[in-house]
PDB file of N, CA and C in Angstrom:
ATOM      1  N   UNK A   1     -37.456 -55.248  43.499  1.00  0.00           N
ATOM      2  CA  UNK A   1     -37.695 -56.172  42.411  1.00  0.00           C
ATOM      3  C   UNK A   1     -39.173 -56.561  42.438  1.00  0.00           C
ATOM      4  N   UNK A   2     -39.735 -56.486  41.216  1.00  0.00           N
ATOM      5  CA  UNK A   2     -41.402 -56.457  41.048  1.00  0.00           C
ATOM      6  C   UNK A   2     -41.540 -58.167  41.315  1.00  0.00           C
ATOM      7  N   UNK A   3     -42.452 -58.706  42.060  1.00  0.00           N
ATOM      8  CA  UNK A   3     -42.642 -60.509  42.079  1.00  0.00           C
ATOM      9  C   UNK A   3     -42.756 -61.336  40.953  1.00  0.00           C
ATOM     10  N   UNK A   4     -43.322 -60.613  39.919  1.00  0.00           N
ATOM     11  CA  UNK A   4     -43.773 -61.524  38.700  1.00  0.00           C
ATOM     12  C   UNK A   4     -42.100 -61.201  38.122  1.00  0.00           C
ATOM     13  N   UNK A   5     -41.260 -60.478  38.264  1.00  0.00           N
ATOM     14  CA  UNK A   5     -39.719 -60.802  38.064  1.00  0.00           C
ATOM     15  C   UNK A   5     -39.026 -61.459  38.940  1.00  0.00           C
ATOM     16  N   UNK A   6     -39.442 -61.868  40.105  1.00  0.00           N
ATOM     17  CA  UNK A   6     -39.065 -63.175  41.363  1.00  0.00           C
ATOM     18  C   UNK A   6     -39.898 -64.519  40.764  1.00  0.00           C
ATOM     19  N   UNK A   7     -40.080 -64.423  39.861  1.00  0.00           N
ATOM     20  CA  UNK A   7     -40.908 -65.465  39.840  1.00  0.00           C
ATOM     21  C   UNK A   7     -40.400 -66.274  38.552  1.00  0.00           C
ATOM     22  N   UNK A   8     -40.256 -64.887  36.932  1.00  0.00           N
ATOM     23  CA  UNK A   8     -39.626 -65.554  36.146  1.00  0.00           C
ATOM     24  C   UNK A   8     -38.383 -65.888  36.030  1.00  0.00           C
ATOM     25  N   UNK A   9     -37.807 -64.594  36.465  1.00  0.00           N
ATOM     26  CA  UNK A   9     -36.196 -64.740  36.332  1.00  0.00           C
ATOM     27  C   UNK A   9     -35.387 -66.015  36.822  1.00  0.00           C
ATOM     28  N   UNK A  10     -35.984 -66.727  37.601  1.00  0.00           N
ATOM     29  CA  UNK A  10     -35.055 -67.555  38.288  1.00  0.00           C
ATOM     30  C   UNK A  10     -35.596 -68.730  37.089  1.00  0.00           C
ATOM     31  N   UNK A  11     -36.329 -69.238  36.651  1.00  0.00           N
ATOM     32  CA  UNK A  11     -36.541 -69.778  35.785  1.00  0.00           C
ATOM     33  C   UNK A  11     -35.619 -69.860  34.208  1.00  0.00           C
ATOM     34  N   UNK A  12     -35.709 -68.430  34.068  1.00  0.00           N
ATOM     35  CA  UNK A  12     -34.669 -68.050  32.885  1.00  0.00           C
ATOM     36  C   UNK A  12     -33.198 -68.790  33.238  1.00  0.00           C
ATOM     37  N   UNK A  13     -33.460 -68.363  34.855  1.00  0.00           N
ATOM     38  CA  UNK A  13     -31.378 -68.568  34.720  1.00  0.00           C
ATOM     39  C   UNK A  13     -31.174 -69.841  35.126  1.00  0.00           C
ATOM     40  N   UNK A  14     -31.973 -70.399  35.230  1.00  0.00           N
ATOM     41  CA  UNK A  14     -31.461 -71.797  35.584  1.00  0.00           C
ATOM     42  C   UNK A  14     -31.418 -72.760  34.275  1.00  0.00           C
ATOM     43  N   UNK A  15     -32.839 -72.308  33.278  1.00  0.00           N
ATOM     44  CA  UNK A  15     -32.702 -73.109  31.991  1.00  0.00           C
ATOM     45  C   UNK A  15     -31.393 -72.547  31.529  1.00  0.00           C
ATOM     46  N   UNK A  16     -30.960 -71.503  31.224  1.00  0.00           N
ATOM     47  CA  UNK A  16     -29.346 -71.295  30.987  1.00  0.00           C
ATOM     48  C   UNK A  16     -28.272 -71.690  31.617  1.00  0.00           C
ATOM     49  N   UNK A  17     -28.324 -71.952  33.498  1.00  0.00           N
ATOM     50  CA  UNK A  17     -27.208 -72.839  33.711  1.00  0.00           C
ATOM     51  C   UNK A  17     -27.306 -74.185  33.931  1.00  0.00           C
ATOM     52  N   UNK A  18     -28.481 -74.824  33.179  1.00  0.00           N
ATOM     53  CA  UNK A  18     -28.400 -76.156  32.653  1.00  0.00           C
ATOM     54  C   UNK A  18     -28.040 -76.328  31.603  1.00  0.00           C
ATOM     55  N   UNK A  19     -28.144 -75.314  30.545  1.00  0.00           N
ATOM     56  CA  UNK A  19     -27.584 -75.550  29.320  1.00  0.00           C
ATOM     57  C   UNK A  19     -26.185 -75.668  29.616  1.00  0.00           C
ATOM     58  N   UNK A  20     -25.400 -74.631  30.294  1.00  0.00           N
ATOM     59  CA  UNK A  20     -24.203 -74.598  30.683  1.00  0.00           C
ATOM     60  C   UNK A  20     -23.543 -75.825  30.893  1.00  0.00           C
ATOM     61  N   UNK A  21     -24.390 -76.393  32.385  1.00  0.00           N
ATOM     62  CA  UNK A  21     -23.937 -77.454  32.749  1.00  0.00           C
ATOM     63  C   UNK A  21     -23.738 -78.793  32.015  1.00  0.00           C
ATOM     64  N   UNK A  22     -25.013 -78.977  31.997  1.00  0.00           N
ATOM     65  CA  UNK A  22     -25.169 -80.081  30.612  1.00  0.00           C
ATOM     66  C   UNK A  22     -23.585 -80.433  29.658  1.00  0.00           C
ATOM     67  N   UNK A  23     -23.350 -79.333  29.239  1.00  0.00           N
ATOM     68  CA  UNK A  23     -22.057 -79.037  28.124  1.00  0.00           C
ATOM     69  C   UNK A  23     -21.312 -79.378  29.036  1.00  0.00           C
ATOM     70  N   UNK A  24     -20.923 -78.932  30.017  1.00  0.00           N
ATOM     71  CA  UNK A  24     -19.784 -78.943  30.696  1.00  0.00           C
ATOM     72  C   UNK A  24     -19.735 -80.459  30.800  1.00  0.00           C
ATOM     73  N   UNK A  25     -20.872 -81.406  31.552  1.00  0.00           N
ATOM     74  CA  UNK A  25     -20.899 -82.187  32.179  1.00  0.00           C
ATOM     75  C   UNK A  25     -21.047 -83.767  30.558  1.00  0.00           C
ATOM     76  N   UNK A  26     -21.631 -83.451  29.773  1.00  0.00           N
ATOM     77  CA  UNK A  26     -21.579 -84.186  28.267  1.00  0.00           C
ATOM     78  C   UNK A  26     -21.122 -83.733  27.275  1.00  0.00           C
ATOM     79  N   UNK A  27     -20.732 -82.755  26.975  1.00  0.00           N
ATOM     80  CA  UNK A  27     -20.144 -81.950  25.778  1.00  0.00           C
ATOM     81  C   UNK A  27     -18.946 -82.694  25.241  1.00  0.00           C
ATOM     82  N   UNK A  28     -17.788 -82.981  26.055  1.00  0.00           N
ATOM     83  CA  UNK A  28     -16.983 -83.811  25.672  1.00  0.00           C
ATOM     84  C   UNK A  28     -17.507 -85.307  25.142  1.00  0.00           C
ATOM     85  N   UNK A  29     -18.064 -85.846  25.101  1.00  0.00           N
ATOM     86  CA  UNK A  29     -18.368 -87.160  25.126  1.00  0.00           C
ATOM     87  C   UNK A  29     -17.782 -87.376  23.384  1.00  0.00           C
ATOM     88  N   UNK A  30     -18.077 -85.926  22.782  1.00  0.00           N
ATOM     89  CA  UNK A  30     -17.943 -85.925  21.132  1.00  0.00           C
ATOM     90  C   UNK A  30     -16.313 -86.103  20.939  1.00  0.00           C
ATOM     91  N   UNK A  31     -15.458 -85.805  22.033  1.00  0.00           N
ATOM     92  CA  UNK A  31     -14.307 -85.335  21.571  1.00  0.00           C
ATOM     93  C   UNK A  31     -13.534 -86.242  22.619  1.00  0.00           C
ATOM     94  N   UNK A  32     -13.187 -87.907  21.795  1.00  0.00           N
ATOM     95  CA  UNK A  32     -12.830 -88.842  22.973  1.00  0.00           C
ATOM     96  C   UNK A  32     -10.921 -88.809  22.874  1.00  0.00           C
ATOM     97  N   UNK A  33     -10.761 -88.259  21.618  1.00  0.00           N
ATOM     98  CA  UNK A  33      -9.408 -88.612  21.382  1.00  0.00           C
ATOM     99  C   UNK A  33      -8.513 -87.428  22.058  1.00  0.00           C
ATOM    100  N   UNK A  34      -9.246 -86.072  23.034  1.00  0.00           N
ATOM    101  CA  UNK A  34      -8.461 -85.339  23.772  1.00  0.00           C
ATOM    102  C   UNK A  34      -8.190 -85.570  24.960  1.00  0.00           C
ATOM    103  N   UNK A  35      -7.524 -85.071  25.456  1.00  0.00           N
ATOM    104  CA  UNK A  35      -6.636 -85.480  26.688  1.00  0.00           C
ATOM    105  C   UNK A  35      -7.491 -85.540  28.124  1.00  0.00           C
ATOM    106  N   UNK A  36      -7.805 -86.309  29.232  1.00  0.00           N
ATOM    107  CA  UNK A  36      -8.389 -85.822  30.061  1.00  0.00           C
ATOM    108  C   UNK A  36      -8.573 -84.766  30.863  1.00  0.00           C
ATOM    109  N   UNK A  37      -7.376 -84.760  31.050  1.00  0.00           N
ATOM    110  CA  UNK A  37      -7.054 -83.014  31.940  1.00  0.00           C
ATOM    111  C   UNK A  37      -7.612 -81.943  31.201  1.00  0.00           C
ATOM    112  N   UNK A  38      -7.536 -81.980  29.698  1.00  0.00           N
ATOM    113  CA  UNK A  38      -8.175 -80.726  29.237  1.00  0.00           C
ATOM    114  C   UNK A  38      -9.625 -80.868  28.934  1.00  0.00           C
ATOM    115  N   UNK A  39      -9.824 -81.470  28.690  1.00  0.00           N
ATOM    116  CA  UNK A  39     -11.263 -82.362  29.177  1.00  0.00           C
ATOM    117  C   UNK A  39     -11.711 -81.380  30.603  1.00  0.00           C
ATOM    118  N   UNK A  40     -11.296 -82.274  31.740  1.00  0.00           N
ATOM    119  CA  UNK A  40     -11.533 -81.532  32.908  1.00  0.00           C
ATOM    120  C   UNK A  40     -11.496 -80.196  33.129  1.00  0.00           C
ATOM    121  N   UNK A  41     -10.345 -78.867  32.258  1.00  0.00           N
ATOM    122  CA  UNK A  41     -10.022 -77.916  32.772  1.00  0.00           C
ATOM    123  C   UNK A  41     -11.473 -77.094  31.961  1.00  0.00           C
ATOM    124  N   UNK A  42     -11.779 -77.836  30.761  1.00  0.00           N
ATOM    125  CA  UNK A  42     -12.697 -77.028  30.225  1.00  0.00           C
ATOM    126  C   UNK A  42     -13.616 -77.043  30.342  1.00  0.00           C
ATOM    127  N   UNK A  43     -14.094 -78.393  31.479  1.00  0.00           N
ATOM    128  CA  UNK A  43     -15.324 -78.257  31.676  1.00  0.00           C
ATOM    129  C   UNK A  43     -15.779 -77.584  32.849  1.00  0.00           C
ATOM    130  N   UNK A  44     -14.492 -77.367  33.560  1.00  0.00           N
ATOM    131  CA  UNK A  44     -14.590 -76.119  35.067  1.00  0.00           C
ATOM    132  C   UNK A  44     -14.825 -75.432  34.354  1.00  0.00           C
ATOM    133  N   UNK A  45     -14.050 -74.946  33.542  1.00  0.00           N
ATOM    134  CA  UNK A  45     -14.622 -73.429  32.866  1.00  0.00           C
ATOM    135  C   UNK A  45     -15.614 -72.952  32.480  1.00  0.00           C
ATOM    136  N   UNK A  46     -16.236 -73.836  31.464  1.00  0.00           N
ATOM    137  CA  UNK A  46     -17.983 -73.770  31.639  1.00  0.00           C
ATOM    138  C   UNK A  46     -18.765 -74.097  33.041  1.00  0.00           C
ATOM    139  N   UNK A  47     -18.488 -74.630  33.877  1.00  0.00           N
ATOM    140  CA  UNK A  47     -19.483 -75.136  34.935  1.00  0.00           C
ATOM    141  C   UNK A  47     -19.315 -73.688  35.601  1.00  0.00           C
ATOM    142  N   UNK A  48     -18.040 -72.408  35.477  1.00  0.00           N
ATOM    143  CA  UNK A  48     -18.244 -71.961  36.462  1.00  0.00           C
ATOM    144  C   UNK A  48     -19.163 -70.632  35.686  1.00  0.00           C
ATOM    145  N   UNK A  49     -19.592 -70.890  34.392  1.00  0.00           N
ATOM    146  CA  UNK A  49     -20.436 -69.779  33.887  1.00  0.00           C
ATOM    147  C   UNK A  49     -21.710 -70.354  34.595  1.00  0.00           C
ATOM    148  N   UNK A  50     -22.494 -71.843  34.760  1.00  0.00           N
ATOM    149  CA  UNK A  50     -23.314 -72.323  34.939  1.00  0.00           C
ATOM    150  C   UNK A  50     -23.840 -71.463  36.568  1.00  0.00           C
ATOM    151  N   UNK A  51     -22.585 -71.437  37.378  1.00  0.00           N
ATOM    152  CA  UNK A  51     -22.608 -71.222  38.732  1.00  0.00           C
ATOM    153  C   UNK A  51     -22.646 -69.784  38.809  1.00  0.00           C
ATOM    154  N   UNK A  52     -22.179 -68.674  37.987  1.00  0.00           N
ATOM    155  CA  UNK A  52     -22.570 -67.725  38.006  1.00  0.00           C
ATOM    156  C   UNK A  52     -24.032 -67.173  37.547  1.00  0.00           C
ATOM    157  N   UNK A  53     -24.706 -68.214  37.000  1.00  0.00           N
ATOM    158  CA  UNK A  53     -26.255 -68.189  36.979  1.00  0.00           C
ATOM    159  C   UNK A  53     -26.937 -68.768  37.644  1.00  0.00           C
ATOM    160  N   UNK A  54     -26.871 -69.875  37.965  1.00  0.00           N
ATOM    161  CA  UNK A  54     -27.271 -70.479  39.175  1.00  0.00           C
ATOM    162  C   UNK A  54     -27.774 -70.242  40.645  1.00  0.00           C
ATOM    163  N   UNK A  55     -26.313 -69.443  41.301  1.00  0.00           N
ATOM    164  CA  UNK A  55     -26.458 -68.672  42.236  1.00  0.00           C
ATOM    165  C   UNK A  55     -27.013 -67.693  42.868  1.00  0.00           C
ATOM    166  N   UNK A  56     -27.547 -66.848  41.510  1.00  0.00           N
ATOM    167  CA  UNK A  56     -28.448 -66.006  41.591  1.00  0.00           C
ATOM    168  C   UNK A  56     -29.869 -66.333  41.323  1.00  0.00           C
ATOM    169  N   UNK A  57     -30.223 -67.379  40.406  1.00  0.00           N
ATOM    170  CA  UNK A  57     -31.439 -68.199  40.671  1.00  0.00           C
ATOM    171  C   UNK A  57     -31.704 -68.121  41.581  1.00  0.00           C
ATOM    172  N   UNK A  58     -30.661 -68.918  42.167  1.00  0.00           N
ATOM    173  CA  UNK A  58     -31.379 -69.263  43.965  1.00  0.00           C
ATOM    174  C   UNK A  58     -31.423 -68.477  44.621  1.00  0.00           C
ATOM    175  N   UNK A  59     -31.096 -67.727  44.890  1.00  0.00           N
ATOM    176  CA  UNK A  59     -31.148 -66.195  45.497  1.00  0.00           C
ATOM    177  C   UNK A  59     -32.343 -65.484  45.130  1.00  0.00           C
ATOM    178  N   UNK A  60     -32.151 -65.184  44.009  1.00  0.00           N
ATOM    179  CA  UNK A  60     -33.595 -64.338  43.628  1.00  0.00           C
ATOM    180  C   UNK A  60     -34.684 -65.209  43.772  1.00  0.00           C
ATOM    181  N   UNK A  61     -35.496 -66.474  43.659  1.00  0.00           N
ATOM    182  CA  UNK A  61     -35.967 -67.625  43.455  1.00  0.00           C
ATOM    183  C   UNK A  61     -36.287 -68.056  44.821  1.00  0.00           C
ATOM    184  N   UNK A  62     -35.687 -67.269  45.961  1.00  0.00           N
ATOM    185  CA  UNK A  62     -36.188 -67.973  47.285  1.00  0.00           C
ATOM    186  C   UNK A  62     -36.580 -66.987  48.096  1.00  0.00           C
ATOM    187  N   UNK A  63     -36.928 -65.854  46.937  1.00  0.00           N
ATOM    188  CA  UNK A  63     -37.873 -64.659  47.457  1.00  0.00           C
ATOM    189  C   UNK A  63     -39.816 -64.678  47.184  1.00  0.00           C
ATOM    190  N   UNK A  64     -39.686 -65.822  46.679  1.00  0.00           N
ATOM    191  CA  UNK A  64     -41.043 -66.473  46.431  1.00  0.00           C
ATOM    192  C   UNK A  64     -41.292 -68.089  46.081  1.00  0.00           C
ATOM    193  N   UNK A  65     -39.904 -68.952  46.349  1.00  0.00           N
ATOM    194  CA  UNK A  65     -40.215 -70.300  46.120  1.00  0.00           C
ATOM    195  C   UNK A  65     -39.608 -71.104  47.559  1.00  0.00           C
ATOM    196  N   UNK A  66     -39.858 -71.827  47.277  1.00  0.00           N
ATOM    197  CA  UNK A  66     -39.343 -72.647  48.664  1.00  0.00           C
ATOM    198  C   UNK A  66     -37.841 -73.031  48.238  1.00  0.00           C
ATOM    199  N   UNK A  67     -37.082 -73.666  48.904  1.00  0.00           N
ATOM    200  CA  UNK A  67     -35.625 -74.295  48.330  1.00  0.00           C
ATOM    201  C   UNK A  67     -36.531 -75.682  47.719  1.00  0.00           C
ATOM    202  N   UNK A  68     -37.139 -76.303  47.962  1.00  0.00           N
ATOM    203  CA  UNK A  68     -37.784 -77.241  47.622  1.00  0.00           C
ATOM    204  C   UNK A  68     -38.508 -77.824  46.097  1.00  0.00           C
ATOM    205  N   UNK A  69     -38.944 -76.084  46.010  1.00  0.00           N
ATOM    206  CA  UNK A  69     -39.728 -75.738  44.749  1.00  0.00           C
ATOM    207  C   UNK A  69     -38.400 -75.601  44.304  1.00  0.00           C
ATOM    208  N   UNK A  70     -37.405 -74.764  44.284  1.00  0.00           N
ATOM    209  CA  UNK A  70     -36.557 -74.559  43.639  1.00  0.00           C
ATOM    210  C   UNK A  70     -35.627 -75.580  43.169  1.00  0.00           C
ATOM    211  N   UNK A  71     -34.970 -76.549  44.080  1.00  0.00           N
ATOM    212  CA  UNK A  71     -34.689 -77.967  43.229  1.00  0.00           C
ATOM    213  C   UNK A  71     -35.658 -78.660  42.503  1.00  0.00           C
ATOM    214  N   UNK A  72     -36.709 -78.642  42.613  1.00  0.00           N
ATOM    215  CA  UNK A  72     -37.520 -79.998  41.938  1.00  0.00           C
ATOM    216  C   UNK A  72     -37.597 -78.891  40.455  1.00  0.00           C
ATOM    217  N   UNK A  73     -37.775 -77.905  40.331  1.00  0.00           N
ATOM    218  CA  UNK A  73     -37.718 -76.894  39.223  1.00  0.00           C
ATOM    219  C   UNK A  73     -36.374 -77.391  38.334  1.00  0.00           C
ATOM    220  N   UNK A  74     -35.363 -77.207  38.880  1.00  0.00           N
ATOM    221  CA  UNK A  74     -33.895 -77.021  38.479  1.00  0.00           C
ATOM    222  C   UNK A  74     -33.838 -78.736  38.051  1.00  0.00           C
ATOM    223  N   UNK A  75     -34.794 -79.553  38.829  1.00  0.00           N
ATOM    224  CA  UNK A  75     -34.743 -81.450  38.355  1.00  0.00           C
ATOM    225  C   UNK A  75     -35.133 -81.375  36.928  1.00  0.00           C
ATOM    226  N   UNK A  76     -36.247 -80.830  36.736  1.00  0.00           N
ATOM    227  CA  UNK A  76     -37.296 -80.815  35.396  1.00  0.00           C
ATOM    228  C   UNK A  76     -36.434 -79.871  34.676  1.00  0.00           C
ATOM    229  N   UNK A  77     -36.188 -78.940  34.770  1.00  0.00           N
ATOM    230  CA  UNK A  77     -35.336 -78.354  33.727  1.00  0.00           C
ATOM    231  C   UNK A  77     -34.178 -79.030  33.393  1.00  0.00           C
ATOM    232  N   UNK A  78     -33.803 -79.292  34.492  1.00  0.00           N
ATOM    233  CA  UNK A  78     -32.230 -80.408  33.963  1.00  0.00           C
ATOM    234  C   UNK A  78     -32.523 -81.227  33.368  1.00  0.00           C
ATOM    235  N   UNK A  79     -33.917 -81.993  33.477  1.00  0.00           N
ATOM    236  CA  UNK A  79     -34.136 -83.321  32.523  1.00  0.00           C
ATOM    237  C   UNK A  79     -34.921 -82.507  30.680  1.00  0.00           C
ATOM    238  N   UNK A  80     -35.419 -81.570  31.061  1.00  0.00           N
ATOM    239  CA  UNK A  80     -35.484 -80.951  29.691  1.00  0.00           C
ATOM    240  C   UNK A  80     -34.556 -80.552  28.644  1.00  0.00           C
ATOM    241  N   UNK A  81     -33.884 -79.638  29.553  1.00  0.00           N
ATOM    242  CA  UNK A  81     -32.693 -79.307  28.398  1.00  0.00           C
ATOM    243  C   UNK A  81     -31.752 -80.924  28.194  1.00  0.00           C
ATOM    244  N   UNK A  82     -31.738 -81.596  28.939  1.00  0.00           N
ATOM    245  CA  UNK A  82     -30.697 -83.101  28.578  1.00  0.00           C
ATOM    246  C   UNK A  82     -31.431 -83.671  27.637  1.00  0.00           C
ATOM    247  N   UNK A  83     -32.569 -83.924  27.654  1.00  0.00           N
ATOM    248  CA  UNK A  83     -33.675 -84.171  26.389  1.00  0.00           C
ATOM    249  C   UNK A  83     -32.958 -84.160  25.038  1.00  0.00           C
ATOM    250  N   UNK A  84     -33.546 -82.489  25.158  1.00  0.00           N
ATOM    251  CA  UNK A  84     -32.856 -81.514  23.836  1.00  0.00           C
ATOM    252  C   UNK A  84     -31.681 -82.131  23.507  1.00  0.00           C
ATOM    253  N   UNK A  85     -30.504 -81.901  24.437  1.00  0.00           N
ATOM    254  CA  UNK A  85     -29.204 -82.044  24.143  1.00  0.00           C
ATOM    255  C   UNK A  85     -29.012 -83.168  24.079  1.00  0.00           C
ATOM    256  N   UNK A  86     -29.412 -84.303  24.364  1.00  0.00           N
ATOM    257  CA  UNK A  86     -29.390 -85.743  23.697  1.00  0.00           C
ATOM    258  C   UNK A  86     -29.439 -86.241  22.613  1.00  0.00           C
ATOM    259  N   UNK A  87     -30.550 -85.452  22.224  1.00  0.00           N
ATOM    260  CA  UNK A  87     -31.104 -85.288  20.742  1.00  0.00           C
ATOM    261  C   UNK A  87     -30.354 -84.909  20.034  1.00  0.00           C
ATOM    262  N   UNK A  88     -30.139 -83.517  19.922  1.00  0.00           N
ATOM    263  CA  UNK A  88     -29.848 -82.908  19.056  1.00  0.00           C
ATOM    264  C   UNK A  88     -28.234 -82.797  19.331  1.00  0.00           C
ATOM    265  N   UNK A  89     -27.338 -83.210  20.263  1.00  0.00           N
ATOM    266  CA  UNK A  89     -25.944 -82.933  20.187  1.00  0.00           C
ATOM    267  C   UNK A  89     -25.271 -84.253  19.719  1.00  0.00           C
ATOM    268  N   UNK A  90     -25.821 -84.989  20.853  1.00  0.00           N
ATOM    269  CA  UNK A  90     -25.672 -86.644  21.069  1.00  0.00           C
ATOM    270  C   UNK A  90     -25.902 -87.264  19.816  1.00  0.00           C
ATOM    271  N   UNK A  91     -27.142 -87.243  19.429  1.00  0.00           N
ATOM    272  CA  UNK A  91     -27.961 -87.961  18.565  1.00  0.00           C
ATOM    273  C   UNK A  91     -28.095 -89.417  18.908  1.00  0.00           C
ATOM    274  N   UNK A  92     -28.689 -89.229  20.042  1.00  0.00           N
ATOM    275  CA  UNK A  92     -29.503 -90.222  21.141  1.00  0.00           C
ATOM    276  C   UNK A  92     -31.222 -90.052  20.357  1.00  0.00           C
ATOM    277  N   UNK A  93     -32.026 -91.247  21.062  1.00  0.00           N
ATOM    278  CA  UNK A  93     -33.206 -91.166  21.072  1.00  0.00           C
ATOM    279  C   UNK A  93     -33.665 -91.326  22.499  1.00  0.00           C
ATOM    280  N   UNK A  94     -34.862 -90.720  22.171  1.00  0.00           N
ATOM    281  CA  UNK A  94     -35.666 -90.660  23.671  1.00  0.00           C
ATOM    282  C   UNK A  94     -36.429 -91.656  23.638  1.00  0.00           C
ATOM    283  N   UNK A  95     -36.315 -93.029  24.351  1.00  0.00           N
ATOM    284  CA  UNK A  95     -37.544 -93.884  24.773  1.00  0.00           C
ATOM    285  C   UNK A  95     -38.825 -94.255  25.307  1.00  0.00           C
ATOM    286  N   UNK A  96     -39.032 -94.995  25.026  1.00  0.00           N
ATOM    287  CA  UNK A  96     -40.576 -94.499  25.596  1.00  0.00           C
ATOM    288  C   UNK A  96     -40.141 -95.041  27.329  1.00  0.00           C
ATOM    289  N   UNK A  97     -39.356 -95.760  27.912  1.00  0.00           N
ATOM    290  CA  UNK A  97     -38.838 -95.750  29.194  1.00  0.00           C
ATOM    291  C   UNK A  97     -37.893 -94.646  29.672  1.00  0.00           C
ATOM    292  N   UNK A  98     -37.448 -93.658  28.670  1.00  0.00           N
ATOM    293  CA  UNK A  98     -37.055 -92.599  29.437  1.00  0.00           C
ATOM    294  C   UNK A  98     -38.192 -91.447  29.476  1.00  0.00           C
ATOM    295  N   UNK A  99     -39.535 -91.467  28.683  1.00  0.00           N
ATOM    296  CA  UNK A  99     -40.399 -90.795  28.635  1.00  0.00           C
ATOM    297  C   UNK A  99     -41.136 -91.251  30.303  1.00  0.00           C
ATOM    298  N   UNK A 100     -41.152 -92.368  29.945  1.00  0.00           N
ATOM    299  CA  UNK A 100     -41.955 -92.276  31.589  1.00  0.00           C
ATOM    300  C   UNK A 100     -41.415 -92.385  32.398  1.00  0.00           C
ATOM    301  N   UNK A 101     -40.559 -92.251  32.564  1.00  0.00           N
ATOM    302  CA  UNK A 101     -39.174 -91.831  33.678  1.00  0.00           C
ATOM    303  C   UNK A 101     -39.488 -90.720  34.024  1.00  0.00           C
ATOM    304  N   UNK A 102     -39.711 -89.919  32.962  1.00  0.00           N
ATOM    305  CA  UNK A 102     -39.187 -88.111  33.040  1.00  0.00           C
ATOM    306  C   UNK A 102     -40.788 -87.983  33.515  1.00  0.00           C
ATOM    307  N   UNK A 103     -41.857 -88.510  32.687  1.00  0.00           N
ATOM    308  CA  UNK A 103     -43.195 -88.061  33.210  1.00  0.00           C
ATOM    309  C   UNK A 103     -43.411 -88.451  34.869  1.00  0.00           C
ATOM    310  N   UNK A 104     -42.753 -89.894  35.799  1.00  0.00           N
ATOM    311  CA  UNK A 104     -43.282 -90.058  36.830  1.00  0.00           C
ATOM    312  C   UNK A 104     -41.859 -88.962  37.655  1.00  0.00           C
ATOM    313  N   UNK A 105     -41.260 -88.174  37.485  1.00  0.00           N
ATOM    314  CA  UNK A 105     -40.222 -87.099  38.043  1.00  0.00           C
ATOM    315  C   UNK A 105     -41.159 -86.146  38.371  1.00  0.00           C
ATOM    316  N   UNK A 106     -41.629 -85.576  36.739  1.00  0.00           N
ATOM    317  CA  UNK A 106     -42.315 -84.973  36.599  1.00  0.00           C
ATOM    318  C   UNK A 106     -43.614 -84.417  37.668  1.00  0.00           C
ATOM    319  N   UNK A 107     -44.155 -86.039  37.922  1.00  0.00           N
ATOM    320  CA  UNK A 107     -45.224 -85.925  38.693  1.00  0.00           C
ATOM    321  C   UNK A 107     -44.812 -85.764  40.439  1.00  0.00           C
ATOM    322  N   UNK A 108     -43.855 -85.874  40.325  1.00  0.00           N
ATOM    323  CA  UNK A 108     -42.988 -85.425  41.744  1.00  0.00           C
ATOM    324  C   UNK A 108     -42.984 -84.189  41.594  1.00  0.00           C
ATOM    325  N   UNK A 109     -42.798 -83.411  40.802  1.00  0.00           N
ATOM    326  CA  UNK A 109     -42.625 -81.999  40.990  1.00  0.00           C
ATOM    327  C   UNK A 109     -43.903 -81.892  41.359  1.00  0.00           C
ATOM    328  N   UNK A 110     -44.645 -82.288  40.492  1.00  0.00           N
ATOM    329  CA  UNK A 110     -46.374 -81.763  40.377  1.00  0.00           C
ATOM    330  C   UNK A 110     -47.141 -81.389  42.038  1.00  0.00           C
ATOM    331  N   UNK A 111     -46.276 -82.775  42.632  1.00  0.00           N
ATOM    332  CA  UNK A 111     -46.882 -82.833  44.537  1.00  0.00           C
ATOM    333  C   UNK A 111     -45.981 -81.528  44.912  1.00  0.00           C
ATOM    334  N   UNK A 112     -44.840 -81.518  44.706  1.00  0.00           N
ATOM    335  CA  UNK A 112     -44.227 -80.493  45.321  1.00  0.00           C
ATOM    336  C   UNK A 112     -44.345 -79.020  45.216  1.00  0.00           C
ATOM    337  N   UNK A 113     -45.227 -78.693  44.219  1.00  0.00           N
ATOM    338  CA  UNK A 113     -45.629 -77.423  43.969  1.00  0.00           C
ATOM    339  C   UNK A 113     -47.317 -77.493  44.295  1.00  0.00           C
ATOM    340  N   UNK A 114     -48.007 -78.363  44.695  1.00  0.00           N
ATOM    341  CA  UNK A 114     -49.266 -78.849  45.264  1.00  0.00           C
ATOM    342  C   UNK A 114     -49.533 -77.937  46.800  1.00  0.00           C
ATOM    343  N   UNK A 115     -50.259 -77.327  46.726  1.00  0.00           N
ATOM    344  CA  UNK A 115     -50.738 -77.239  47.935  1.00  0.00           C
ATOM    345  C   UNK A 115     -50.944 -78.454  48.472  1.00  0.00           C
ATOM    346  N   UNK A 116     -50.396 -78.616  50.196  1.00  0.00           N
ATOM    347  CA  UNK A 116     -50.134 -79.431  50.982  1.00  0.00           C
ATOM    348  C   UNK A 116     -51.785 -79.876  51.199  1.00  0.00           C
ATOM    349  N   UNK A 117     -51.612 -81.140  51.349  1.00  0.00           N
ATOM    350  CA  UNK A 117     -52.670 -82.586  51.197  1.00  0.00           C
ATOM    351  C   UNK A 117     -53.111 -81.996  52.561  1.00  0.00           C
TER     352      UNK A 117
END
């Protein structure tokens, strides 16, 4: 596997099993009048597409990132795509206190992909 494909790919698959997850984990929120259990069964079902991308993220992804880099990655993407999907599923707004929420996270990643002080 060529590096600059260790490098993107795990990127790709994780913004896809956040999308996954995301759904799994808020998707219902739209649909209060169904039953819990099916609620629950369907959201295993999606979480376990999430985990079949996921897994290989991390796998491929710790052939050039740290586990370290690789969660704080998978933080910021999770707070991106929830963004989106707030927005646009939810029809939530983004605050300016969840903006600087996400920007001082953000700046956590920033140290963690920093060459060491």
């Amino acid at each position: 596997m060529s590096r600059s494909y260790a490098y993107l790919l795990p990127v790709a698959l994780l913004i896809m099993s956040n999308i996954f997850m995301t759904f799994a984990w808020y998707g219902h929120l739209k649909f209060h009048g169904r039953p819990i259990i099916l609620i629950i069964l369907v959201s295993w079902g999606i979480a376990f597409f999430e985990y079949c991308l996921a897994v290989p993220a991390n796998r491929i992804g710790t052939q050039v990132y740290s586990t370290a880099e690789l969660k704080v990655m998978q933080e910021v993407i999770t707070l991106c795509v929830f963004a989106v999907f707030s927005v646009t599923y939810l029809g939530e707004r983004i605050t300016i206190n969840h903006a600087v929420g996400f920007a001082l996270i953000c700046t956590g990643a920033f140290f963690v992909f920093r060459a060491p002080l």
